[in-house]
Protein backbone atom coordinates (compact mmCIF):
# COMPACT_ATOMS: atom_id res chain seq x y z
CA UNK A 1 0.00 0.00 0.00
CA UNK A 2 1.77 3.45 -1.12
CA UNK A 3 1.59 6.26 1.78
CA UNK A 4 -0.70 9.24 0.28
CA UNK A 5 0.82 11.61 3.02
CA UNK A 6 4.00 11.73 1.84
CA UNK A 7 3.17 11.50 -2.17
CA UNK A 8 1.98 14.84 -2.53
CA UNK A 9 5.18 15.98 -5.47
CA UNK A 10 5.23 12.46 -6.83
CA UNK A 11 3.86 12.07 -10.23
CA UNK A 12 3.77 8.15 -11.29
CA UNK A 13 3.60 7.59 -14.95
CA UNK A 14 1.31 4.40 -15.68
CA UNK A 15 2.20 2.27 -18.98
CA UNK A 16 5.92 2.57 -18.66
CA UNK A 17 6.21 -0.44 -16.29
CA UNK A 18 3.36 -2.43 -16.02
CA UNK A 19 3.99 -3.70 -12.43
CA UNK A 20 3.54 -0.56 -10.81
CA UNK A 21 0.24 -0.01 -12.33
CA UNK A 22 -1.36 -1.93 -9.33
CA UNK A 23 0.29 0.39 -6.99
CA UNK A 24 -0.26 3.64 -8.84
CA UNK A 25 -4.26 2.36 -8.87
CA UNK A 26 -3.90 2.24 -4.99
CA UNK A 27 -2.66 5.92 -4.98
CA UNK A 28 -5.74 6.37 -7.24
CA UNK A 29 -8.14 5.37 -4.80
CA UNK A 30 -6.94 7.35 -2.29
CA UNK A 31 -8.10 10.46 -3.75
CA UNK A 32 -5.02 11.39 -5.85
CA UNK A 33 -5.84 12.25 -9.70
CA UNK A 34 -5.67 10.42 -12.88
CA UNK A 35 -4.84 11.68 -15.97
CA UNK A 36 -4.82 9.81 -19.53
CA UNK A 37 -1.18 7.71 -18.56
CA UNK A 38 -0.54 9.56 -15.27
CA UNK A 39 -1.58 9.23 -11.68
CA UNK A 40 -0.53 12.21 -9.31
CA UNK A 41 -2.11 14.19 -5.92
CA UNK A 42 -5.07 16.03 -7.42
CA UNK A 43 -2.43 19.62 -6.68
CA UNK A 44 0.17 18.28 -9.08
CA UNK A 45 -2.44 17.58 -11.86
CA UNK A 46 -3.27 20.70 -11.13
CA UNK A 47 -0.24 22.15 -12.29
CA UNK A 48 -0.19 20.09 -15.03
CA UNK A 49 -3.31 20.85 -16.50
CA UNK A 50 -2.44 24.51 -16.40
CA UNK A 51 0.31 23.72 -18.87
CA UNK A 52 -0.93 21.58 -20.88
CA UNK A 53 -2.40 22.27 -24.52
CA UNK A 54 -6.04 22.34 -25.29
CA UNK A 55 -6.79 18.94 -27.24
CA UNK A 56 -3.54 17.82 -27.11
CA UNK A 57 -3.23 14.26 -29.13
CA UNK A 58 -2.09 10.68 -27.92
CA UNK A 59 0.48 8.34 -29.96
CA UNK A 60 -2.04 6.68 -31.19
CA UNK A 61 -3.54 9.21 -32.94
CA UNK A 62 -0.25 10.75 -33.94
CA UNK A 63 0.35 6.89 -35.92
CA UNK A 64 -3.40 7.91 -37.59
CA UNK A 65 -2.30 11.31 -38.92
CA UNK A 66 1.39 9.45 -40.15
CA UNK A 67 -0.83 7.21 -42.11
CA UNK A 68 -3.06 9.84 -43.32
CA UNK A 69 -0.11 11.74 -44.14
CA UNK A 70 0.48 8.57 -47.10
CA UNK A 71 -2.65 8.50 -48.12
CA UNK A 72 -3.03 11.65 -51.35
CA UNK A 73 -6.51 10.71 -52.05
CA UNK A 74 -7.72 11.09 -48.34
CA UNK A 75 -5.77 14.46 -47.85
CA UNK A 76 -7.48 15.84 -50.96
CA UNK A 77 -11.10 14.80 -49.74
CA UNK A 78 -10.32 16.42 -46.26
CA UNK A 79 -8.72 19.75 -48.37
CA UNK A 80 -12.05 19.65 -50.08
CA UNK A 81 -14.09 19.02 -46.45
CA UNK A 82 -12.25 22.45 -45.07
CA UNK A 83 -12.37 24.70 -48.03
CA UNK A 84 -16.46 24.10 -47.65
CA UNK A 85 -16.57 24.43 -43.61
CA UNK A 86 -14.18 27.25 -44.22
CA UNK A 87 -16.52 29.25 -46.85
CA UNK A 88 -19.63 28.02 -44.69
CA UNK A 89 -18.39 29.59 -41.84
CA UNK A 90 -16.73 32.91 -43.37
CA UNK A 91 -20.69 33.18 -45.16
CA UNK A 92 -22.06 32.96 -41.71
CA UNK A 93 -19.96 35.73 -40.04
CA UNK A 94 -20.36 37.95 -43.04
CA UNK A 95 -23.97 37.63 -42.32
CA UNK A 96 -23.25 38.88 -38.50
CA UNK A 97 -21.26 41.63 -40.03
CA UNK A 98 -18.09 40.16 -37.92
CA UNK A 99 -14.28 41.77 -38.60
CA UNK A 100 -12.29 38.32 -39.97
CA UNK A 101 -9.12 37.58 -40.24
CA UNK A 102 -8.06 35.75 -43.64
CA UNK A 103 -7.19 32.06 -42.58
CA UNK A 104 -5.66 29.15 -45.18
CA UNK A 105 -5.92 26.75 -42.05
CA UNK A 106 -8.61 24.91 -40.58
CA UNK A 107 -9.76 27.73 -38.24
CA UNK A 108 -11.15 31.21 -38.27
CA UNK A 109 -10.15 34.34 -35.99
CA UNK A 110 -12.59 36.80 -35.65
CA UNK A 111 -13.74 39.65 -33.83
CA UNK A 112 -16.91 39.61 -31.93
CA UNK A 113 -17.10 43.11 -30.89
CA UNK A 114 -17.51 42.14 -27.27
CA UNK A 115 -15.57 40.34 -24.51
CA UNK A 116 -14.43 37.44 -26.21
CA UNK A 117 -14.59 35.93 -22.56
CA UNK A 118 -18.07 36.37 -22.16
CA UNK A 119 -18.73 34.88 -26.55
CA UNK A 120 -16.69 32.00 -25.01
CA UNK A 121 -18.62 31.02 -21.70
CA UNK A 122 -21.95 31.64 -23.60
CA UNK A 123 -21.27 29.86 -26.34
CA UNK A 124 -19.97 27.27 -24.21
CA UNK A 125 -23.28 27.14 -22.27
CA UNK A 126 -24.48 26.04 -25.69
CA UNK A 127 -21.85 23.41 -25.95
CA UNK A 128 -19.64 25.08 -28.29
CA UNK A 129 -16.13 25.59 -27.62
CA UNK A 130 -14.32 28.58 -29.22
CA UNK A 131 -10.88 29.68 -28.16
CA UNK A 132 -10.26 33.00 -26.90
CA UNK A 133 -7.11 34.75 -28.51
CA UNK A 134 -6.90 38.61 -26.59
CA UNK A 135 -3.30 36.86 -25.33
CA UNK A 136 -2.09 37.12 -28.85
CA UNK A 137 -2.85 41.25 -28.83
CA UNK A 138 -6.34 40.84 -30.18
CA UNK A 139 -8.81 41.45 -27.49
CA UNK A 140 -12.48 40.56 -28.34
CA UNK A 141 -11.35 37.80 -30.87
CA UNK A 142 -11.94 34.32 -30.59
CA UNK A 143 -10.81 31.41 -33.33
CA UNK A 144 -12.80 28.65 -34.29
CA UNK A 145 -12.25 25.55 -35.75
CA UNK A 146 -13.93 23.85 -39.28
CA UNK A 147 -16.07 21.37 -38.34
CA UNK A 148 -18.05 19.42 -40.88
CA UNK A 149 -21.37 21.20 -42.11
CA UNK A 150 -23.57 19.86 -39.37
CA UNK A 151 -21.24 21.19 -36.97
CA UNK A 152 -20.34 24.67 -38.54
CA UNK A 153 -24.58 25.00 -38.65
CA UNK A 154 -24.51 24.35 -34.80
CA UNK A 155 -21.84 26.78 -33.82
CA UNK A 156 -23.12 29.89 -36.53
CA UNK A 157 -26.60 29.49 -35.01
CA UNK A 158 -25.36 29.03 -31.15
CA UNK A 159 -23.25 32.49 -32.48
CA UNK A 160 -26.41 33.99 -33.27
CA UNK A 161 -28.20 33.50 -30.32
CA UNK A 162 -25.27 34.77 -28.11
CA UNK A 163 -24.32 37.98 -30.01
């Protein structure tokens, strides 16, 4: 049995060695945090979380984009995919009169002419995440991803209720 007490700076990383997975479970039951392929006190996650990258990606999916990267015909189908959530979305801010910046990507910046905090916790009462972007020197600007149509639909209209 592992001593919580004293395992407040320890972070255990599960996966690595597979016979201390039993033992990092214990810590897990005592309160402590787990996270994806780490188990820690629920402080150090803490920490951790405050680091880490929105929708960062595991190996496994990094092995799925390698492969995708082979595959010509795919990556032309999902170029195809964007450029239409991309001119769905653009149409839908035009409508809203919004201030965008040009994007090749699979996102879109713009400008909501308010506190891009408060777009992001309505719109997230709606269950649509945006992402904030006043700490790159454009206050009231949030950035959105291309979804497929269904999705871009869901976020313009969630948009329109909350502007």
């Amino acid at each position: 049995m592992v001593d919580a007490a004293h395992m407040k700076n320890v972070n255990s990383l599960l996966g690595q060695i597979r016979d201390y997975q039993t033992q990092a479970q214990q810590v897990e039951n005592l309160n402590y945090a787990s996270s994806n392929n780490s188990v820690s006190s629920s402080e150090f996650a803490d920490v951790l979380n405050r680091v880490r990258q929105p929708f960062n990606v595991n190996s496994l999916a990094l092995e799925a984009a390698l492969s995708a990267l082979g595959d010509q015909e795919f990556i032309r189908a999902s170029v195809r995919v964007n450029d239409m959530g991309m001119a769905q979305i653009r149409s839908g801010l035009d409508k809203f009169n919004l201030k965008v910046i040009p994007s090749v990507g699979n996102f879109v910046s713009f400008d909501t002419g308010q506190s891009e905090i408060e777009v992001f916790n309505r719109l997230l009462s709606k269950g649509v995440i945006v992402r904030p972007i006043a700490e790159y020197g454009l206050p009231g600007f949030v950035r959105v991803t291309v979804g497929l149509e269904p999705e871009n639909a869901r976020f313009l209209e969630a948009l329109g209720e909350v502007l």
